[in-house]
C-alpha atoms as a PDB file:
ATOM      1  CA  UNK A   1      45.168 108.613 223.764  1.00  0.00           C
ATOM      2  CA  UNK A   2      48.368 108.700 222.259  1.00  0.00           C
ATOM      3  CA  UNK A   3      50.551 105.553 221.414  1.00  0.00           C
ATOM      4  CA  UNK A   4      53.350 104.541 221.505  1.00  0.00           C
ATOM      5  CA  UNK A   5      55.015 104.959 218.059  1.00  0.00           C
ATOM      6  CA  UNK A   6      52.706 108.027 217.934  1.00  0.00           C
ATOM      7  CA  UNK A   7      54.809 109.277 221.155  1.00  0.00           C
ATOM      8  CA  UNK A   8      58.220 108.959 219.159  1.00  0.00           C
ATOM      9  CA  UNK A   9      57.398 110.267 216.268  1.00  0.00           C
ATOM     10  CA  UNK A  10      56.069 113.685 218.178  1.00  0.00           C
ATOM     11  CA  UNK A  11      59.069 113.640 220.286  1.00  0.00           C
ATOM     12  CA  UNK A  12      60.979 113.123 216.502  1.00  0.00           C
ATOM     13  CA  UNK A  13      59.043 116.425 215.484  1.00  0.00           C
ATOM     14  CA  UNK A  14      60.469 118.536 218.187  1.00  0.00           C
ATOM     15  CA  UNK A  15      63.661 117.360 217.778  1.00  0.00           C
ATOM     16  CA  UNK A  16      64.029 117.711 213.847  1.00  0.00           C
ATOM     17  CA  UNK A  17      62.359 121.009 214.382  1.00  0.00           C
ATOM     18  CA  UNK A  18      65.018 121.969 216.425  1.00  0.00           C
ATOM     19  CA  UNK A  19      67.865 120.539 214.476  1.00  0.00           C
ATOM     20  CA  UNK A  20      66.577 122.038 211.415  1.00  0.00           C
ATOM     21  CA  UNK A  21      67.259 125.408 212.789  1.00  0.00           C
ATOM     22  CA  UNK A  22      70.942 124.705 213.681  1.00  0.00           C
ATOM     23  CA  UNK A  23      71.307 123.287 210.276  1.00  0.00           C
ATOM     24  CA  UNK A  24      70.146 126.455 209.011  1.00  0.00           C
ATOM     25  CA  UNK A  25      72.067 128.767 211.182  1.00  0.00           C
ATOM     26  CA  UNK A  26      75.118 126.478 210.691  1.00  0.00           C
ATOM     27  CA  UNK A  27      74.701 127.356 206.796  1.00  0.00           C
ATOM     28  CA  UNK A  28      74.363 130.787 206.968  1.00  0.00           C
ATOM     29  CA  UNK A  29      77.922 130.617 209.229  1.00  0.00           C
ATOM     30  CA  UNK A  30      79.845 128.847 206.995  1.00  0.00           C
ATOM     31  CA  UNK A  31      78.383 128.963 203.888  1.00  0.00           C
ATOM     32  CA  UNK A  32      76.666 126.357 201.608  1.00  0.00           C
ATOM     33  CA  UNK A  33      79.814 124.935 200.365  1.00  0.00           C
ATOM     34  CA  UNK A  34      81.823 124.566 203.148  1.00  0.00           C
ATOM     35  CA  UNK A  35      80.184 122.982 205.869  1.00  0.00           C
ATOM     36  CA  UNK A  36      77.785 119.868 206.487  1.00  0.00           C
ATOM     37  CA  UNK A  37      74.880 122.247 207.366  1.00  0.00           C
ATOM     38  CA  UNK A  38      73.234 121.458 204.367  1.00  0.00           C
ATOM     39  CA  UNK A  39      73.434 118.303 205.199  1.00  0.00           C
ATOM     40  CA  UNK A  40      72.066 118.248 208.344  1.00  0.00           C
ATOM     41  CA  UNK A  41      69.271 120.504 207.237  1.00  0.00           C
ATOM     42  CA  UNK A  42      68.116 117.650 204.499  1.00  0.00           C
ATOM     43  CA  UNK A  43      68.333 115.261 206.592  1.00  0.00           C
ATOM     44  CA  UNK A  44      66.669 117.370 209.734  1.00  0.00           C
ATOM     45  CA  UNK A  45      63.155 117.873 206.612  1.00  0.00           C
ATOM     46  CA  UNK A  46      63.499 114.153 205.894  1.00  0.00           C
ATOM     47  CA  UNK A  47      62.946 113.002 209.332  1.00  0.00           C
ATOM     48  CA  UNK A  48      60.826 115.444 210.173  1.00  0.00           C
ATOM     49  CA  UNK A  49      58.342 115.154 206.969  1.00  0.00           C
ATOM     50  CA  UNK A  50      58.553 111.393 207.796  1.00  0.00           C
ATOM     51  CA  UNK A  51      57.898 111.882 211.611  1.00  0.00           C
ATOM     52  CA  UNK A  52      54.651 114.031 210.745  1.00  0.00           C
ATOM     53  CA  UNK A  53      53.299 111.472 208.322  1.00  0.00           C
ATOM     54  CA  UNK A  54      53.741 108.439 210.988  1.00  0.00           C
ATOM     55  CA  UNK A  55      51.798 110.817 212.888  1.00  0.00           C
ATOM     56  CA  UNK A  56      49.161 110.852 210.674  1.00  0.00           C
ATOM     57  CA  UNK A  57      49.168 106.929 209.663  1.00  0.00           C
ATOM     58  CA  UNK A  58      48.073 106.499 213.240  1.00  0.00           C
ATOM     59  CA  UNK A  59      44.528 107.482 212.736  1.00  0.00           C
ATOM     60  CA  UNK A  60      44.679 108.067 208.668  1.00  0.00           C
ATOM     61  CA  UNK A  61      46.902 104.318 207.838  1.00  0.00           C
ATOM     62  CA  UNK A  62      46.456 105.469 204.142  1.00  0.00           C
ATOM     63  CA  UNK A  63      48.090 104.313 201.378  1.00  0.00           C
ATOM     64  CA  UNK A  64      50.018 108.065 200.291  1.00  0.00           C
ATOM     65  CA  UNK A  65      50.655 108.403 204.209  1.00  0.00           C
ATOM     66  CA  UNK A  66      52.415 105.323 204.559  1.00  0.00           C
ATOM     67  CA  UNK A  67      54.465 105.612 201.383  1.00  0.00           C
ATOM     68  CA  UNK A  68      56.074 108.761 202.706  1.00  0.00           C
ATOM     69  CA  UNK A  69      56.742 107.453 205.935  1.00  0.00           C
ATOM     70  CA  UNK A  70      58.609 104.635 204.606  1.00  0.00           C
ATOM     71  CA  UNK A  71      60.258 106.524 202.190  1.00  0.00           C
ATOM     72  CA  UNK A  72      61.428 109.095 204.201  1.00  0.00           C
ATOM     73  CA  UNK A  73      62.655 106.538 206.557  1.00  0.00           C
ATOM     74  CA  UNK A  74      64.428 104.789 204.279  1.00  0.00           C
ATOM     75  CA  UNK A  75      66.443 107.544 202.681  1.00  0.00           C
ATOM     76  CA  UNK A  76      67.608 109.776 205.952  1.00  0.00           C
ATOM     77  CA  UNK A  77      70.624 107.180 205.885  1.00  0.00           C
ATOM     78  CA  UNK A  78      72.155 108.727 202.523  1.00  0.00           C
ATOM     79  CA  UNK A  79      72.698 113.007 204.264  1.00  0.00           C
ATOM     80  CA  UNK A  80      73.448 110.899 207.513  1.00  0.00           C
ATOM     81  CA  UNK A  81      76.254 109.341 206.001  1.00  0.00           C
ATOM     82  CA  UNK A  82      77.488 112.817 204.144  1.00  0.00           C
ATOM     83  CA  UNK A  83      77.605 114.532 207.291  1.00  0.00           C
ATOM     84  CA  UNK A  84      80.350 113.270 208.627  1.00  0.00           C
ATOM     85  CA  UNK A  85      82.127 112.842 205.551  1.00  0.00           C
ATOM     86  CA  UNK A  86      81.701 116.725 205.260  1.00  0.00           C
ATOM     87  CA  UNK A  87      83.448 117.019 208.562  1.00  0.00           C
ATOM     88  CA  UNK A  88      86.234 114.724 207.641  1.00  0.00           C
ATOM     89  CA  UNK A  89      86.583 116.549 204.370  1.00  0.00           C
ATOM     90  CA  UNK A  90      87.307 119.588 206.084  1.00  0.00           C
ATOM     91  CA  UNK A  91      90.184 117.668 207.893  1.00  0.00           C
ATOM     92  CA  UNK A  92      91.520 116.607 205.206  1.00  0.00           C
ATOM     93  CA  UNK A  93      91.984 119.945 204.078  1.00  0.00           C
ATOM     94  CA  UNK A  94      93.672 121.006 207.218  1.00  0.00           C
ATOM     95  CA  UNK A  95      96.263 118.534 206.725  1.00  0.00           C
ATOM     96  CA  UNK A  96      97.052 119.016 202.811  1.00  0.00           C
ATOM     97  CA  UNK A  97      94.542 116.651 201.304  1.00  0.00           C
ATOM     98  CA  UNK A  98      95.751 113.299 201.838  1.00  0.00           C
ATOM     99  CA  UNK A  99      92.889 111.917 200.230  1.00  0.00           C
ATOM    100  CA  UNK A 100      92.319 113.302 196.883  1.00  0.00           C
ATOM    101  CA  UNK A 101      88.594 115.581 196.000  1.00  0.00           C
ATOM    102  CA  UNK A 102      87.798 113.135 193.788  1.00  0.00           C
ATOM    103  CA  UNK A 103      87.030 110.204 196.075  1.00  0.00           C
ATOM    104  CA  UNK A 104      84.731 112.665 198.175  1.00  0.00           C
ATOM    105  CA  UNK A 105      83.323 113.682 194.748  1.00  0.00           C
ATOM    106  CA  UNK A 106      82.733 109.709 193.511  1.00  0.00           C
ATOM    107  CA  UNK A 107      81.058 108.756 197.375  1.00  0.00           C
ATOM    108  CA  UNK A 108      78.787 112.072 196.616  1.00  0.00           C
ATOM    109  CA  UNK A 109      77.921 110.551 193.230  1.00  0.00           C
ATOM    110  CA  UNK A 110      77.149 106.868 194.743  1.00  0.00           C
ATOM    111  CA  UNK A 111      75.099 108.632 198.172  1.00  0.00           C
ATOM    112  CA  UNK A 112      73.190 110.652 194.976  1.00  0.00           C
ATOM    113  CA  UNK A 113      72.606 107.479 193.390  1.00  0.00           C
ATOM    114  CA  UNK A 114      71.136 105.469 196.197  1.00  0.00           C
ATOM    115  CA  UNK A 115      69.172 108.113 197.555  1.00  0.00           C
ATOM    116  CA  UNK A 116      67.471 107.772 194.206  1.00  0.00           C
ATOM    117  CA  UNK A 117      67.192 103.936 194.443  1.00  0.00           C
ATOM    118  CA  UNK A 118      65.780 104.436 197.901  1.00  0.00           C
ATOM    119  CA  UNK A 119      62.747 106.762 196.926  1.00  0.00           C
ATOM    120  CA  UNK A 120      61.990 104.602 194.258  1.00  0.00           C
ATOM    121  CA  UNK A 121      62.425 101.043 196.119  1.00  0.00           C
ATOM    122  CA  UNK A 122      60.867 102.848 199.431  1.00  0.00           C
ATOM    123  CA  UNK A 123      57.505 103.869 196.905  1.00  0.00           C
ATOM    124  CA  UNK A 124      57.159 100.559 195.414  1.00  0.00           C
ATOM    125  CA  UNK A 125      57.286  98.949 198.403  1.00  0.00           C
ATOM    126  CA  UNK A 126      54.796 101.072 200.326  1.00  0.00           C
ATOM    127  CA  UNK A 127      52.532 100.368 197.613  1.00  0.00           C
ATOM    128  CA  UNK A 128      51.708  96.877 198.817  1.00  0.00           C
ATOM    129  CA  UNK A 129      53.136  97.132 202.685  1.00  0.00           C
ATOM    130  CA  UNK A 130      50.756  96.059 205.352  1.00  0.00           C
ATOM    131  CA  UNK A 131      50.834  93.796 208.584  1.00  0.00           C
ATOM    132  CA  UNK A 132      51.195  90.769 206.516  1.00  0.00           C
ATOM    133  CA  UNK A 133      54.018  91.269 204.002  1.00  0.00           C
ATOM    134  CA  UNK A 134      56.361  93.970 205.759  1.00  0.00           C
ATOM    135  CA  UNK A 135      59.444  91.538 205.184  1.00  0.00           C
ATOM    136  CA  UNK A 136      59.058  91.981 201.422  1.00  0.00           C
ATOM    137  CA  UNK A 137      61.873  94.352 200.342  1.00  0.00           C
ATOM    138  CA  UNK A 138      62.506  94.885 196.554  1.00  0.00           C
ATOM    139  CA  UNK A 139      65.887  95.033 194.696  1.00  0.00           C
ATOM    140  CA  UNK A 140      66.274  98.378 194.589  1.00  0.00           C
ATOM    141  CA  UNK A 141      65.793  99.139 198.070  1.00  0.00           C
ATOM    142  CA  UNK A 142      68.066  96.396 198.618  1.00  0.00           C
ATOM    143  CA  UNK A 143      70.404  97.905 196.681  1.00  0.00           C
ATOM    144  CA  UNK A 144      70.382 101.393 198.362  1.00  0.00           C
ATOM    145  CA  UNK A 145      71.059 100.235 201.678  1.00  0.00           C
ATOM    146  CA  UNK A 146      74.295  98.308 200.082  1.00  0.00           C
ATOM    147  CA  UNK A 147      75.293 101.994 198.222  1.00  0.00           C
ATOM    148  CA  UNK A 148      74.645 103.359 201.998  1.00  0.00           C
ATOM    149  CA  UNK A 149      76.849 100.731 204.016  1.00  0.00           C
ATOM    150  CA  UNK A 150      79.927 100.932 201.518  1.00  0.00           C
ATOM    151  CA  UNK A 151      79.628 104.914 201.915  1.00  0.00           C
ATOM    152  CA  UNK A 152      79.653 104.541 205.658  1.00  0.00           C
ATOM    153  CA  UNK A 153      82.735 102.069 205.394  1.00  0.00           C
ATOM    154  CA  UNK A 154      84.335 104.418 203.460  1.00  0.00           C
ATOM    155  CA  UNK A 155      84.052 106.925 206.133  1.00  0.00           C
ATOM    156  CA  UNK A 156      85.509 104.790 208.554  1.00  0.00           C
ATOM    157  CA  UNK A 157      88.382 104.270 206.256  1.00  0.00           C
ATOM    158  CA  UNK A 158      89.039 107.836 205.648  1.00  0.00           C
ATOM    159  CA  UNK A 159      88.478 108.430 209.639  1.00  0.00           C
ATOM    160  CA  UNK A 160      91.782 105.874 210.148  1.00  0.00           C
ATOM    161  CA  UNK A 161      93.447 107.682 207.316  1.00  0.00           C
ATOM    162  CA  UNK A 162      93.440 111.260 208.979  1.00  0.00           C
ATOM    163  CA  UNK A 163      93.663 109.848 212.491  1.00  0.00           C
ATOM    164  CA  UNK A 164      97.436 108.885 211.125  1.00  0.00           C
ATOM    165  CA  UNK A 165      97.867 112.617 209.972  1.00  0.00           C
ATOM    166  CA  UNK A 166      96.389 113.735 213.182  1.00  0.00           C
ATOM    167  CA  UNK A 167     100.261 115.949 214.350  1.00  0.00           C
ATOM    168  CA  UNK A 168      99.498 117.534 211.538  1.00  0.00           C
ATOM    169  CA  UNK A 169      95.622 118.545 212.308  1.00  0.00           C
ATOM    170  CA  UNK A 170      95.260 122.413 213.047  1.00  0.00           C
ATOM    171  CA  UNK A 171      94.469 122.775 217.106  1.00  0.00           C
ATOM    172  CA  UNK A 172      90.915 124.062 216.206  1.00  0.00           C
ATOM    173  CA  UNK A 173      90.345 120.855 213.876  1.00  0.00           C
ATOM    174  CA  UNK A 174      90.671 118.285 215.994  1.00  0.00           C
ATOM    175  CA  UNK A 175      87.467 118.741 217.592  1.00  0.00           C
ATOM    176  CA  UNK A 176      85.658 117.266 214.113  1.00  0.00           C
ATOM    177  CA  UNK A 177      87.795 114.187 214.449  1.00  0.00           C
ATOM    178  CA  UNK A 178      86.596 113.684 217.682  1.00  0.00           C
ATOM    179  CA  UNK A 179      82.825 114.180 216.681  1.00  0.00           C
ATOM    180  CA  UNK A 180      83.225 111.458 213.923  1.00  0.00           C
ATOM    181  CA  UNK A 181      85.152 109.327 216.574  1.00  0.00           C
ATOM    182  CA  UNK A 182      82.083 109.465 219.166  1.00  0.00           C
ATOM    183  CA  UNK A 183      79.324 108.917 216.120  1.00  0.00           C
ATOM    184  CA  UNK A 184      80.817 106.431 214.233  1.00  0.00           C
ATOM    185  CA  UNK A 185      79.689 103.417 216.900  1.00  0.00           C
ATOM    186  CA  UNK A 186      76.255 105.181 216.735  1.00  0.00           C
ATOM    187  CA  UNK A 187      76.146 105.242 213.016  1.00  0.00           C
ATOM    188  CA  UNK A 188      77.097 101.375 212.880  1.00  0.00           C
ATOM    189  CA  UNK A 189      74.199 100.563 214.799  1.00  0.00           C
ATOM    190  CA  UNK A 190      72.022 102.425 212.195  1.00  0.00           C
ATOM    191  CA  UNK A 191      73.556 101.031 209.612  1.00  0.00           C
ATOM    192  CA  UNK A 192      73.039  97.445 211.177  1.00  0.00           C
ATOM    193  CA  UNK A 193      69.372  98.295 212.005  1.00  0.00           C
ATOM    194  CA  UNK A 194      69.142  98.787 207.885  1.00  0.00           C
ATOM    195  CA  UNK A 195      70.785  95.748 206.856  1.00  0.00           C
ATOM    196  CA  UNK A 196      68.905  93.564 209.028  1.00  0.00           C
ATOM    197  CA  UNK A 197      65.603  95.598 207.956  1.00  0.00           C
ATOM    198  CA  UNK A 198      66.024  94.289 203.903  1.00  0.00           C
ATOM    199  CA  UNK A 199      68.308  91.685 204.607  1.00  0.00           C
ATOM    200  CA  UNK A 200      67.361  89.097 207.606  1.00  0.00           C
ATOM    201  CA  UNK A 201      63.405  88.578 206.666  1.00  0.00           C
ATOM    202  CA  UNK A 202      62.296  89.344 210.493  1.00  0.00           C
ATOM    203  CA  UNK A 203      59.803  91.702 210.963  1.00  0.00           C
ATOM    204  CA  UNK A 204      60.828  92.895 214.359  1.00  0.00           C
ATOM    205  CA  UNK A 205      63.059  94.653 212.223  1.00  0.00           C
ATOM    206  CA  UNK A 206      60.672  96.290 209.729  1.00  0.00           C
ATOM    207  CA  UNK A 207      60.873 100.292 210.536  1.00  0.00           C
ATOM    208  CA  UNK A 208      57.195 100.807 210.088  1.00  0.00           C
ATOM    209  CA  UNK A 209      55.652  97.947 210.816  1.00  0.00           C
ATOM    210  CA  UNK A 210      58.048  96.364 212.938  1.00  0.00           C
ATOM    211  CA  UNK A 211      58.858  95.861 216.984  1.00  0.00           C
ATOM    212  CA  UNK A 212      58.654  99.799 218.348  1.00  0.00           C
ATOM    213  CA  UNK A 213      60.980  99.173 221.001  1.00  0.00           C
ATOM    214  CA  UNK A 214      63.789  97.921 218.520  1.00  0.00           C
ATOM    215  CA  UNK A 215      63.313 100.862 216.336  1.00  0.00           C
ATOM    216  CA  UNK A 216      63.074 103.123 219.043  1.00  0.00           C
ATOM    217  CA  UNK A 217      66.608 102.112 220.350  1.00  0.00           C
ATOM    218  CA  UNK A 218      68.476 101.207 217.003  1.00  0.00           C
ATOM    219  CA  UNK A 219      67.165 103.973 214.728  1.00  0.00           C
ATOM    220  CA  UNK A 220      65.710 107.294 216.283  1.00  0.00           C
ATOM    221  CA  UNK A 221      68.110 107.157 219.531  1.00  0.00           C
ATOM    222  CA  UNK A 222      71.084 106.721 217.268  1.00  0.00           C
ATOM    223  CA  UNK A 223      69.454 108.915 215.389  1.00  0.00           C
ATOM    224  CA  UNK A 224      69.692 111.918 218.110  1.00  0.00           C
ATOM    225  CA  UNK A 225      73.057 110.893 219.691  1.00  0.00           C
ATOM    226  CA  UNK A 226      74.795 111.273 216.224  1.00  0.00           C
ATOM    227  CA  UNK A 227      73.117 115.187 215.988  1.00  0.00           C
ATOM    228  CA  UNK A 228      73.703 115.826 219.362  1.00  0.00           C
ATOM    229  CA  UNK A 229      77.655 115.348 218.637  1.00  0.00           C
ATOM    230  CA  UNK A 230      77.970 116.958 215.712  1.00  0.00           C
ATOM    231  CA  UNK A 231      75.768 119.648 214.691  1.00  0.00           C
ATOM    232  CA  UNK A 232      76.880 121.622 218.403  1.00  0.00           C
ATOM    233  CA  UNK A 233      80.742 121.208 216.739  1.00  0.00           C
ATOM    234  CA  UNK A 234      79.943 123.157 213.780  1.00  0.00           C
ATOM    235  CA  UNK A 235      78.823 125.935 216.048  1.00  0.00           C
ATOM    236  CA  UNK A 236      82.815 126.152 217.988  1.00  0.00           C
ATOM    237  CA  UNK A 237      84.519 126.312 213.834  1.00  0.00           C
ATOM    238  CA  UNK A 238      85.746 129.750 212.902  1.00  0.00           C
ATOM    239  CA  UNK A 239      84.295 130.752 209.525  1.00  0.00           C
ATOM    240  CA  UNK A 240      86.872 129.918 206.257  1.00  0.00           C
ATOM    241  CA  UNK A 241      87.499 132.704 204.248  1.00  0.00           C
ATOM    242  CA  UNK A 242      86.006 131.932 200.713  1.00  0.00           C
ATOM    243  CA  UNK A 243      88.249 129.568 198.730  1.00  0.00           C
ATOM    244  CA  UNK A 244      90.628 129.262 201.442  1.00  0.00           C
ATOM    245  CA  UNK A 245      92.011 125.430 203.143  1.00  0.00           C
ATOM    246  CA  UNK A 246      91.842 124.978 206.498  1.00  0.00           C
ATOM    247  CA  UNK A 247      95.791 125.187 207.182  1.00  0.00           C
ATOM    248  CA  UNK A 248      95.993 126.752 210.989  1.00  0.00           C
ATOM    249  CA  UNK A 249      94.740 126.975 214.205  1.00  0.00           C
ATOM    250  CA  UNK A 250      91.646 128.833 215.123  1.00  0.00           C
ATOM    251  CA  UNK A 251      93.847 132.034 216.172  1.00  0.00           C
ATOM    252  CA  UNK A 252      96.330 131.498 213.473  1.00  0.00           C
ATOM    253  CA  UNK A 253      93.582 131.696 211.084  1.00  0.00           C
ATOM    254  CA  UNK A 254      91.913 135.028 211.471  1.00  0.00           C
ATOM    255  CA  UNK A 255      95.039 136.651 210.013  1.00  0.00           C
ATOM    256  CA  UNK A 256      96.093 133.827 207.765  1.00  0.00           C
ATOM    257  CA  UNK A 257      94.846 135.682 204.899  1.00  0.00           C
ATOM    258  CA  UNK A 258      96.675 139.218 205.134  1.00  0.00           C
ATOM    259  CA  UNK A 259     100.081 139.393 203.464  1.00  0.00           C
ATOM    260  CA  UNK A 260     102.716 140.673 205.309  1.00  0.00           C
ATOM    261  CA  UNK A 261     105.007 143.165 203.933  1.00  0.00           C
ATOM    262  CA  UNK A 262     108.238 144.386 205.532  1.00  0.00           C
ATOM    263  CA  UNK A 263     109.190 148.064 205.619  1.00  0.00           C
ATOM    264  CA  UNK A 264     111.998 147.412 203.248  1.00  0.00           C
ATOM    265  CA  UNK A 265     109.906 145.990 201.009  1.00  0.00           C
ATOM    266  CA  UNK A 266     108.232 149.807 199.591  1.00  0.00           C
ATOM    267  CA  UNK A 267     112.021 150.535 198.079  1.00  0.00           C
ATOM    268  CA  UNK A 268     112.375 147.620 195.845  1.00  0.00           C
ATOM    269  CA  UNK A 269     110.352 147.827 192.839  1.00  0.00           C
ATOM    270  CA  UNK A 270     110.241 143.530 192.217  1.00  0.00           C
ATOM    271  CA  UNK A 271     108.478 143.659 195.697  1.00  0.00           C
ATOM    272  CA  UNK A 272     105.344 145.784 194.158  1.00  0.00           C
ATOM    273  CA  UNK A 273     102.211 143.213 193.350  1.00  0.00           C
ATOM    274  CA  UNK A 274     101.567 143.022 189.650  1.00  0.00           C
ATOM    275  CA  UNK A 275      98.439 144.917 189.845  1.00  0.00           C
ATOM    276  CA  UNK A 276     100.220 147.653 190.184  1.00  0.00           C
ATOM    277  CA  UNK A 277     102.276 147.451 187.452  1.00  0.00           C
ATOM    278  CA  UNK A 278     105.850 146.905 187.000  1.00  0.00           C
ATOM    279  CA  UNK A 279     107.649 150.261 186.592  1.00  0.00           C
ATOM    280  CA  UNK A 280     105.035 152.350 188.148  1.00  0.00           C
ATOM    281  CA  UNK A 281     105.571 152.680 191.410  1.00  0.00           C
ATOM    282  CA  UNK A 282     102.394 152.922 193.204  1.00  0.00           C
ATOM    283  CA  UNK A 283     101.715 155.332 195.867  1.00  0.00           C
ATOM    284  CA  UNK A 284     102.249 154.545 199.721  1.00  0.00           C
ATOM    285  CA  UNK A 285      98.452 154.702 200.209  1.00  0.00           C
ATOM    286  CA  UNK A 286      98.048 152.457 197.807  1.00  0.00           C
ATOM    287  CA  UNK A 287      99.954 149.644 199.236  1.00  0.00           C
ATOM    288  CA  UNK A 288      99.141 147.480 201.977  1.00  0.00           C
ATOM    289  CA  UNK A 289     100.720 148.937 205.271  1.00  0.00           C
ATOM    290  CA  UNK A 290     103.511 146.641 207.396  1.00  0.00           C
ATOM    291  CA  UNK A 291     102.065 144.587 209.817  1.00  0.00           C
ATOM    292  CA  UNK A 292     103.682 146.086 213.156  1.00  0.00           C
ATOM    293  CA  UNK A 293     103.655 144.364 216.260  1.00  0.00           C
ATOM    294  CA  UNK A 294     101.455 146.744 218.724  1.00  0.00           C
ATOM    295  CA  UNK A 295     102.211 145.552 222.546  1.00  0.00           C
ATOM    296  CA  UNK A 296      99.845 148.371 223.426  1.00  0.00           C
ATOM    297  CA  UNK A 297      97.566 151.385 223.636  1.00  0.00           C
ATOM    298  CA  UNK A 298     100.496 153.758 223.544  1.00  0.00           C
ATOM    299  CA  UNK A 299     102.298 151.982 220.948  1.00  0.00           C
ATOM    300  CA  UNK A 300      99.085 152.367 218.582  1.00  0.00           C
ATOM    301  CA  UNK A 301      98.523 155.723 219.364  1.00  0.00           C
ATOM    302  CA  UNK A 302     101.870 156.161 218.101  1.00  0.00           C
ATOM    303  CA  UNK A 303     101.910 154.051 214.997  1.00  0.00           C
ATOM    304  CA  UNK A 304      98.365 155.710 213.955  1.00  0.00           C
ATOM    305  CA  UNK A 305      99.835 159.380 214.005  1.00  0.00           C
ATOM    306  CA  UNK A 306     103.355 158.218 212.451  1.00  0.00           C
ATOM    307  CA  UNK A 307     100.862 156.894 209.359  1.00  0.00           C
ATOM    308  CA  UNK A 308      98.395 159.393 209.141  1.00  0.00           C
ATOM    309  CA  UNK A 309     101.206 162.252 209.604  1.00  0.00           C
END
């Protein structure tokens, strides 16, 4: 018969399995470095390596199997945090980087750093966790949770910053605002489920050991709700050209990166790009040709054969 936490934690299977594949496919659109797919596909193998093993503790309540449970439980709050600072990093390119790389760069460092603290706290703690001391949380895990909450206020912070640039957000960028808008109250509850874990000594509040109902409600549901909003966003974004910022609308930008050239320009020699040389007048074929406004078949038809002939 199955139980109840054993219940969630298949239903968490499915659903991480599933997520995990959008985090993938959201990677392979937009590239490692320029989305939070990566993000979502860390956290998507955290909860679902951490779903399988409270699987297993059901029957197998082993010492390994319940120190990867609560680990992995108690780190999917650092890539949860990331992922909507990714989106609101790619905002804040869109509107000329109000808030400088290196403060995304320093919360990247700190979520790095209490991920770390959290493994480590989240082991030692396993190592003596039953039914009769789940309220005993160590420093370090302490401390991770902290590192967590301060990244997620940050967010919020940066999320009020942009909102007052938000004239100035490209048509096709606004929709990641919104996302971290409709998450945010989700996250908080997360976050609050956390604190309350290490910090209020009740063990209705332990995530392993704890009341099912509250962790069912505060942690996994939040949990879903948050990837439900944003992963299906990163699916609507047009693909960035490599190295390019996010300056346009959606239309706008599928031609924001071809120069334009005039037809005057060809005759006037300071007009040639320097890789052709200054002086040497490059061929016609080898220049880029004029962007032409075509209001038709006809119109094409007549602009291919003028070019060609």
């Amino acid at each position: 018969m199955v139980t109840y936490r054993e219940g969630i934690a298949i239903v968490q299977v499915a659903f991480y399995i599933l997520a995990l594949i959008g985090g993938i496919l959201l990677c392979l659109r937009h590239g490692f470095g320029k989305s939070s797919g990566w993000v979502l596909v860390t956290f998507s193998l955290l909860r679902l390596i951490g779903a399988i093993f409270e699987i297993i503790a059901v029957d197998h309540p082993t010492k390994q199997v319940v120190t990867g449970a609560i680990v992995c439980i108690s780190i999917g709050l650092s890539p949860l945090a990331l992922m909507s600072l990714g989106l609101l990093q790619r905002v804040n390119q869109a509107v000329g980087q109000p808030i400088p790389d290196i403060i995304y760069k320093g919360v990247g460092i700190g979520g790095l750093i209490a991920l770390c603290l959290g493994v480590y706290g989240g082991t030692q703690q396993a190592s003596n966790a039953n039914a009769t001391n789940f309220t005993q949380v160590n420093r370090d895990s302490k401390i991770a949770v902290v590192l967590f909450t301060i990244i997620f206020i940050i967010t919020i912070i940066i999320f009020f910053v942009l909102v007052t640039r938000l004239s100035d957000v490209p048509p096709g960028e606004k929709r990641l605002l919104l996302a971290v808008a409709l998450s945010l109250p989700f996250l908080a509850v997360r976050y609050l489920y956390a604190l309350l874990a290490d910090f209020a000594q009740n063990k209705d509040f332990n995530s392993f050991f704890g009341n099912t109902t509250i962790y069912l409600i505060m942690a996994v549901v939040m949990k879903f709700i948050v990837i439900l909003t944003c992963e299906p966003i990163g699916f609507t974004l047009h693909k960035l050209p490599k190295g390019e910022l996010v300056n346009t609308s959606d239309i706008e930008m599928d031609n924001s990166h071809v120069p334009v050239y005039s037809e005057d320009s060809y005759n006037r020699e300071e007009d040639v790009p320097l890789r052709y040389g200054r002086g040497n007048m490059a061929s016609p074929a080898m220049l880029p040709r004029p962007q032409r406004k075509v209001k038709g078949p006809i119109s094409w038809l007549y602009y291919q054969a003028k070019d060609n002939f």
